[in-house]
N, C-alpha and C. Protein backbone atom coordinates (compact mmCIF):
# COMPACT_ATOMS: atom_id res chain seq x y z
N UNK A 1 16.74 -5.16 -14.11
CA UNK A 1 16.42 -6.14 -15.11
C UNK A 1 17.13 -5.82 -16.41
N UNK A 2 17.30 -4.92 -16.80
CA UNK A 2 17.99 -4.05 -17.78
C UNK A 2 19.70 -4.52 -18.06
N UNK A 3 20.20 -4.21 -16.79
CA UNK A 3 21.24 -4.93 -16.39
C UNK A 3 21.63 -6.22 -16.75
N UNK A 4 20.71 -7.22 -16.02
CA UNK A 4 20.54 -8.41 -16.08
C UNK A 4 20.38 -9.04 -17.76
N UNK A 5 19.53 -8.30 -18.56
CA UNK A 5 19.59 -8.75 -20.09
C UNK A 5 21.16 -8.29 -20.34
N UNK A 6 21.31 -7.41 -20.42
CA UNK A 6 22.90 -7.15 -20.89
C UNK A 6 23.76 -7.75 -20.70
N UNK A 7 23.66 -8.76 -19.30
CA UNK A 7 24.59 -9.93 -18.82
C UNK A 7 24.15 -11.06 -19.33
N UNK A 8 23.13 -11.28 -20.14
CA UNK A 8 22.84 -12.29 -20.56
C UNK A 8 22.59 -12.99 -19.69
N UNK A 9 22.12 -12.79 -18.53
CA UNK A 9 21.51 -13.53 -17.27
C UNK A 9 19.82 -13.90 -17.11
N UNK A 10 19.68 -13.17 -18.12
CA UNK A 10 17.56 -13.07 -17.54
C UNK A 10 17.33 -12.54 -19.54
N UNK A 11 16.26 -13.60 -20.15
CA UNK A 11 15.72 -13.34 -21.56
C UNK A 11 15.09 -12.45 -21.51
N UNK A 12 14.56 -11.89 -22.71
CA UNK A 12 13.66 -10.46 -23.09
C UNK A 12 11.90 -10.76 -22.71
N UNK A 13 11.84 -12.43 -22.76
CA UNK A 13 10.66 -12.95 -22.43
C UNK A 13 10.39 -13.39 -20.60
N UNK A 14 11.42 -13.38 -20.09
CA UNK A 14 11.66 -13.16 -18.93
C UNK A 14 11.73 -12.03 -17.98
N UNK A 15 11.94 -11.41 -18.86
CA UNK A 15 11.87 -10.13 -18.16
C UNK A 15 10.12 -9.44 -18.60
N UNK A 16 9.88 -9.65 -19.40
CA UNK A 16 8.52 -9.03 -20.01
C UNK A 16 7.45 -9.91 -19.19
N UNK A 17 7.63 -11.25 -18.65
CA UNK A 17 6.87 -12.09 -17.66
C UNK A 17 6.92 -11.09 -16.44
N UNK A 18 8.07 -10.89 -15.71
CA UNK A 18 8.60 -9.94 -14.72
C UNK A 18 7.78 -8.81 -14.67
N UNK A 19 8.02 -8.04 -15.50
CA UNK A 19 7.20 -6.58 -16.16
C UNK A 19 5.68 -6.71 -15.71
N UNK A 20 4.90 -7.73 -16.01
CA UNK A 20 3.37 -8.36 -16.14
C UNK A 20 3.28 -8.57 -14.55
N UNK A 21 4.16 -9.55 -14.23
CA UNK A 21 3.82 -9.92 -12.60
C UNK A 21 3.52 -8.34 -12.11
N UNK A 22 4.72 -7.49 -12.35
CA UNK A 22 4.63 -6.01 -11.28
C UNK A 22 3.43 -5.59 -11.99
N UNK A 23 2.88 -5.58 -13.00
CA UNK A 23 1.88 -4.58 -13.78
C UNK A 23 0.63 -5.29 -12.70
N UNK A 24 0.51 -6.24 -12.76
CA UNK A 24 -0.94 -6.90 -12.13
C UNK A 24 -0.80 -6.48 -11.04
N UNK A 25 0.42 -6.66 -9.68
CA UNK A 25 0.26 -6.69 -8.57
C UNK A 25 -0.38 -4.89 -8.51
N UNK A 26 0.46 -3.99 -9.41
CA UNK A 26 0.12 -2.45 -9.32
C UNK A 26 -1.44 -2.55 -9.20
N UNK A 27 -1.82 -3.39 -10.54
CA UNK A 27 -3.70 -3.15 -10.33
C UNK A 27 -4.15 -3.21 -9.17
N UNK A 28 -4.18 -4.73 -8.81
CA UNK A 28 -4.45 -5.15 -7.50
C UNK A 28 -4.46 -3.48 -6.46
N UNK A 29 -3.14 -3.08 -6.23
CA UNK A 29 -3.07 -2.24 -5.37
C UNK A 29 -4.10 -0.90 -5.71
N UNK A 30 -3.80 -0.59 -6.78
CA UNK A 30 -5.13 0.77 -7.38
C UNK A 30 -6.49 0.11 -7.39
N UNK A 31 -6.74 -1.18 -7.20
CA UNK A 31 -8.10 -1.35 -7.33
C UNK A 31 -8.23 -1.24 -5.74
N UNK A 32 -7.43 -1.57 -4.92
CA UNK A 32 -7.94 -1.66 -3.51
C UNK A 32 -8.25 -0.26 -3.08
N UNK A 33 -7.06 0.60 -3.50
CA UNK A 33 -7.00 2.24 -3.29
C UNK A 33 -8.49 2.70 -3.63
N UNK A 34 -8.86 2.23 -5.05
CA UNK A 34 -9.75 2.91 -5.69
C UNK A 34 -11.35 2.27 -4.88
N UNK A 35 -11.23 0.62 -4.63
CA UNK A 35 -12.28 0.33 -3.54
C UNK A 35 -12.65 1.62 -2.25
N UNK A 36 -11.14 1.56 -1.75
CA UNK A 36 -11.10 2.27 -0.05
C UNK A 36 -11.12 3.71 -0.68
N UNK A 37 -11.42 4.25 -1.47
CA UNK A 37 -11.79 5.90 -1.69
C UNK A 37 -13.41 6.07 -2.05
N UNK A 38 -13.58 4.99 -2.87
CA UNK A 38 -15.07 4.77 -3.07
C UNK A 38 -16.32 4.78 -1.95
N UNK A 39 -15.35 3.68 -0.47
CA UNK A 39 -15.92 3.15 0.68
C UNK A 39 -16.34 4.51 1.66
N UNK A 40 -14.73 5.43 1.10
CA UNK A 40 -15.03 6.82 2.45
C UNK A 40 -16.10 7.83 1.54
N UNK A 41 -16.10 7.32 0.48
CA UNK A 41 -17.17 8.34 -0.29
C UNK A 41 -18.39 8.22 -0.26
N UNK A 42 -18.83 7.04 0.02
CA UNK A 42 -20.06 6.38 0.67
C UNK A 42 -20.29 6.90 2.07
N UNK A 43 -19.49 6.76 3.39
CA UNK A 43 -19.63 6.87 4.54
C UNK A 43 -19.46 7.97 4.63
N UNK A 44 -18.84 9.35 3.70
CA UNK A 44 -19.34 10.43 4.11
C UNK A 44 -20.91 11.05 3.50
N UNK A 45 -21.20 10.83 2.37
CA UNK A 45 -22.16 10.51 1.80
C UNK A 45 -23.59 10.09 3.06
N UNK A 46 -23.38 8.95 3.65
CA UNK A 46 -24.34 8.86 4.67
C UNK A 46 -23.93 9.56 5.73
N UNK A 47 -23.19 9.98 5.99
CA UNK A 47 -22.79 11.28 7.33
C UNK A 47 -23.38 13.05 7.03
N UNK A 48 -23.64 13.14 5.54
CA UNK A 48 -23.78 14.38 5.23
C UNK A 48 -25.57 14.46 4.67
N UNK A 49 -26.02 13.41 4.55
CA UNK A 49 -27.61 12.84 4.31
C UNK A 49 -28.59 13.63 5.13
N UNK A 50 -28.00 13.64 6.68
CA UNK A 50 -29.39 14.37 7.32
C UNK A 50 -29.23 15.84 7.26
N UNK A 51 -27.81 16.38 6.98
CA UNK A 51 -27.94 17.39 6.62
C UNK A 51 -28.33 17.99 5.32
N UNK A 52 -28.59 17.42 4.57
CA UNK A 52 -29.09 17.50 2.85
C UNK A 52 -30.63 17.73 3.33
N UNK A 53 -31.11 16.86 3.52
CA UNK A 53 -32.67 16.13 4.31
C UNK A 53 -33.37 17.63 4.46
N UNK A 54 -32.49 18.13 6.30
CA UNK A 54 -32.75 19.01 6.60
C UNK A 54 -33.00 20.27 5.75
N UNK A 55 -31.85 20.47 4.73
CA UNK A 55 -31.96 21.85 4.04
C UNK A 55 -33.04 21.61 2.93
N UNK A 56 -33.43 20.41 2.64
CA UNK A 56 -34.00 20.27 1.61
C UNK A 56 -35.64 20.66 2.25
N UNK A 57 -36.02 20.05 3.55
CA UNK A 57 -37.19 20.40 4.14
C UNK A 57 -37.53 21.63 4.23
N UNK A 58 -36.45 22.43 4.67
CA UNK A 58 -36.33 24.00 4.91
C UNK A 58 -36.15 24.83 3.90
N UNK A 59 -36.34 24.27 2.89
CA UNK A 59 -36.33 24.99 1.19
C UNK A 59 -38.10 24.67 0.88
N UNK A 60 -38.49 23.77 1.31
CA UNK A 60 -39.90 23.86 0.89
C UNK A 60 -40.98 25.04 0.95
């Protein structure tokens, strides 16, 4: 894009539109990442429960 301004091919407001499109799609992608890390943090979370349970009974 850099390029492209220097050729006078693509405006500074065109390119900064450009810039925005990739900035959002990035979110998009870290929010999904950050969903699907959340999701395995949950499902191990209920995988590690009866063992909590247990030690917690056996501490009484």
């Amino acid at each position: 894009m850099t390029a492209a301004l220097e050729a006078d091919t693509m405006t500074r407001s065109q390119r900064r539109a450009r810039l925005d499109e990739l900035i959002a799609e990035i979110r998009v992608i870290e929010d999904r990442r950050t969903r699907s890390n959340l999701d395995l943090r949950q499902i191990q979370i209920q995988q590690l429960r009866p063992s909590f349970e247990g030690v917690k009974d056996f501490t009484r």
